[in-house]
N, C-alpha and C. Protein backbone atom coordinates (compact mmCIF):
# COMPACT_ATOMS: atom_id res chain seq x y z
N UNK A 1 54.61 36.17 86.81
CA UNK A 1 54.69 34.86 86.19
C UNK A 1 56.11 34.31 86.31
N UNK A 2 56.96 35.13 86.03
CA UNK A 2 58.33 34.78 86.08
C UNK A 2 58.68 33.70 87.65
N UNK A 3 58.28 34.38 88.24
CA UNK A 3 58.63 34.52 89.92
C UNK A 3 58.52 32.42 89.90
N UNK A 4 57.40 31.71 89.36
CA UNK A 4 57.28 30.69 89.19
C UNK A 4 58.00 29.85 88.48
N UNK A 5 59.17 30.65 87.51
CA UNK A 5 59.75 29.57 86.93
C UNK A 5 61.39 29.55 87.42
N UNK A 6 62.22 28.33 87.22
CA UNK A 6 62.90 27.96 87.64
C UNK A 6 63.89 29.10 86.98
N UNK A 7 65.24 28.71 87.01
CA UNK A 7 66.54 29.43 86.38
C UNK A 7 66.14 29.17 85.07
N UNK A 8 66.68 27.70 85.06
CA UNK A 8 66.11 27.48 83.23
C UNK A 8 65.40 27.61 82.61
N UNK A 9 63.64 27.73 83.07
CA UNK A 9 62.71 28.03 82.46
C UNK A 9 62.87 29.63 82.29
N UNK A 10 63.33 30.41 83.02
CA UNK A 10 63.44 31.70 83.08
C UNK A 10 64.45 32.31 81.74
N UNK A 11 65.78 31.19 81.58
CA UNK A 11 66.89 31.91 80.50
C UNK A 11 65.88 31.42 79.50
N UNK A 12 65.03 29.88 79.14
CA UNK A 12 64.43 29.75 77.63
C UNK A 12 63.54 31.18 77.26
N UNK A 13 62.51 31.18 78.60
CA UNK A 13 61.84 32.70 78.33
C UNK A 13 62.26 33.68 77.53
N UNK A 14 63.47 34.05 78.31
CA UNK A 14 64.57 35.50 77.99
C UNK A 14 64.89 35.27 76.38
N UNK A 15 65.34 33.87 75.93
CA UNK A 15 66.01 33.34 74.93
C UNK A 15 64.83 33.84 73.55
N UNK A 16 63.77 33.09 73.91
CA UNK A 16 62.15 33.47 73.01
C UNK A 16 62.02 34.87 72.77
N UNK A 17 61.63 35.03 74.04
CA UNK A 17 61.56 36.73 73.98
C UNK A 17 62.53 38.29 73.33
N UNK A 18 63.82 37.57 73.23
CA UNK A 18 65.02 38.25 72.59
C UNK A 18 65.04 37.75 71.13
N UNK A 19 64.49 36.56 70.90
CA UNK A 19 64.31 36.03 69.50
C UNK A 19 63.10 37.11 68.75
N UNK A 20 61.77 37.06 69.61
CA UNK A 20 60.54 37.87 68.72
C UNK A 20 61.17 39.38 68.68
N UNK A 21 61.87 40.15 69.52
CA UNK A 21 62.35 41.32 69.49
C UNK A 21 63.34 41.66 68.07
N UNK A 22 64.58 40.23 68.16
CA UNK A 22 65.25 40.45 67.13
C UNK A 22 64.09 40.59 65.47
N UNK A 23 63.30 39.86 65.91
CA UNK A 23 62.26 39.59 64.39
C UNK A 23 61.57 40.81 64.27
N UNK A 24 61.26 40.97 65.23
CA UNK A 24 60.43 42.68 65.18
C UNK A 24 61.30 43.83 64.74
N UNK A 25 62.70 43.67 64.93
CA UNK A 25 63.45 44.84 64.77
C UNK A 25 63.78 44.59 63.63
N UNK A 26 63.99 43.23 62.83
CA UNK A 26 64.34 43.15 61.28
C UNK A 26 63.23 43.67 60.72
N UNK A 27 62.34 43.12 61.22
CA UNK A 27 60.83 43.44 60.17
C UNK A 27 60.49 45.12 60.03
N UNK A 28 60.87 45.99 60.94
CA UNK A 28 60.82 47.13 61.29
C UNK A 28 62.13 47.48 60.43
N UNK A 29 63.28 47.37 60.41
CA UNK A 29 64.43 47.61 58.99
C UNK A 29 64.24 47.13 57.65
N UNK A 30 63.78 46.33 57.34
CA UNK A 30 63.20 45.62 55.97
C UNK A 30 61.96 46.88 55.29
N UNK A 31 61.18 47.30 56.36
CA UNK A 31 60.13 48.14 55.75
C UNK A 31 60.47 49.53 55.67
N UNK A 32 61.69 50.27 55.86
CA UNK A 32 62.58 51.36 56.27
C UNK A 32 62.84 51.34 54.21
N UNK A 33 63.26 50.33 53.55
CA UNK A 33 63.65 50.15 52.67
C UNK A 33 62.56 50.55 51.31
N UNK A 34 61.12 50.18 52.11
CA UNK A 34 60.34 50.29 50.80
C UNK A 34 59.78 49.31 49.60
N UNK A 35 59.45 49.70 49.07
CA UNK A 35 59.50 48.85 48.15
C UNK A 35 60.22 48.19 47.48
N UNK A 36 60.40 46.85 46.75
CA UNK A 36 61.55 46.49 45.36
C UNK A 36 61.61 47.22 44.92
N UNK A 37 62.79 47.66 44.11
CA UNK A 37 62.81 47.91 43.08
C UNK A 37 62.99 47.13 41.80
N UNK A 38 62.22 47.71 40.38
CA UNK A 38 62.66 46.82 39.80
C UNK A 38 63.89 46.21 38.97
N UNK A 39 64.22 44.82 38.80
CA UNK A 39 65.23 44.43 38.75
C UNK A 39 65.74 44.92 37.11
N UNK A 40 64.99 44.80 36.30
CA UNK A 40 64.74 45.58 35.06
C UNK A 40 65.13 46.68 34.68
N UNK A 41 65.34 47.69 35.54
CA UNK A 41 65.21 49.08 35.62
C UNK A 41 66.89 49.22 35.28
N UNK A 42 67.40 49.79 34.50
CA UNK A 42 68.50 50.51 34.20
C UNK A 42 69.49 51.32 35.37
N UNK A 43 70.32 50.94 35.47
CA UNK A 43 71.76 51.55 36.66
C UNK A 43 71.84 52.64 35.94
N UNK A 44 71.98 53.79 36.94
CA UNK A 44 72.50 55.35 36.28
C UNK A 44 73.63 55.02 35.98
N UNK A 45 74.33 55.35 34.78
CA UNK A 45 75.30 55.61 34.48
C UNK A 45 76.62 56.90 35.16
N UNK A 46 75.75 57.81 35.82
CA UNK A 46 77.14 58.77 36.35
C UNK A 46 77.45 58.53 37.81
N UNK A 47 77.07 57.56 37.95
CA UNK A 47 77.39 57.15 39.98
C UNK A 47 79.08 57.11 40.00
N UNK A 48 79.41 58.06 40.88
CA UNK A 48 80.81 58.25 40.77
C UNK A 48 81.40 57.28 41.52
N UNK A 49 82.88 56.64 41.33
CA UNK A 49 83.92 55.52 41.87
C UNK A 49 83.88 55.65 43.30
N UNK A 50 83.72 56.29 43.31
CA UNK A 50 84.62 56.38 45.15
C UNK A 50 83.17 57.47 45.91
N UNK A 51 83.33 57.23 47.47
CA UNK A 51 82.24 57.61 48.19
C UNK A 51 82.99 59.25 48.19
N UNK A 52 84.14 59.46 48.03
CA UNK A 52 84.74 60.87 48.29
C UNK A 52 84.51 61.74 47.23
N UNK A 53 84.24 61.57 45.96
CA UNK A 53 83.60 61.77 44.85
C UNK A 53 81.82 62.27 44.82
N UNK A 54 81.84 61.34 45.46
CA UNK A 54 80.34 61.44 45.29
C UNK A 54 79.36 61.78 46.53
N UNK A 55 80.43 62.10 47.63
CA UNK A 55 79.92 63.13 48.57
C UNK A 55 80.44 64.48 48.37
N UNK A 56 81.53 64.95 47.45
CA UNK A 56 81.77 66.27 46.99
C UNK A 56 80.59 67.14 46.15
């Protein structure tokens, strides 16, 4: 199909087609996440300051 379209019709193609990919790959990271949580729900209190802390 390609072979028929011009330069320009060819980069809009590429352009579309890199657009549904980017959407597919968010939609595919968004569901990695899970569910909400709820907003309601209480913060633990002992989450330590610093990431060096709290990877020890």
């Amino acid at each position: 199909m390609q072979r028929r379209f011009d330069a320009a019709d060819k980069d809009k193609l590429d352009q579309y087609l890199t657009g549904v990919r980017e959407l597919e790959l968010r939609i595919q990271r968004s569901e990695q996440f899970g569910a909400a949580q709820d907003p309601s729900a209480q913060t633990p209190t002992d989450i330590p300051a610093s990431y060096a802390k709290h990877a020890s």
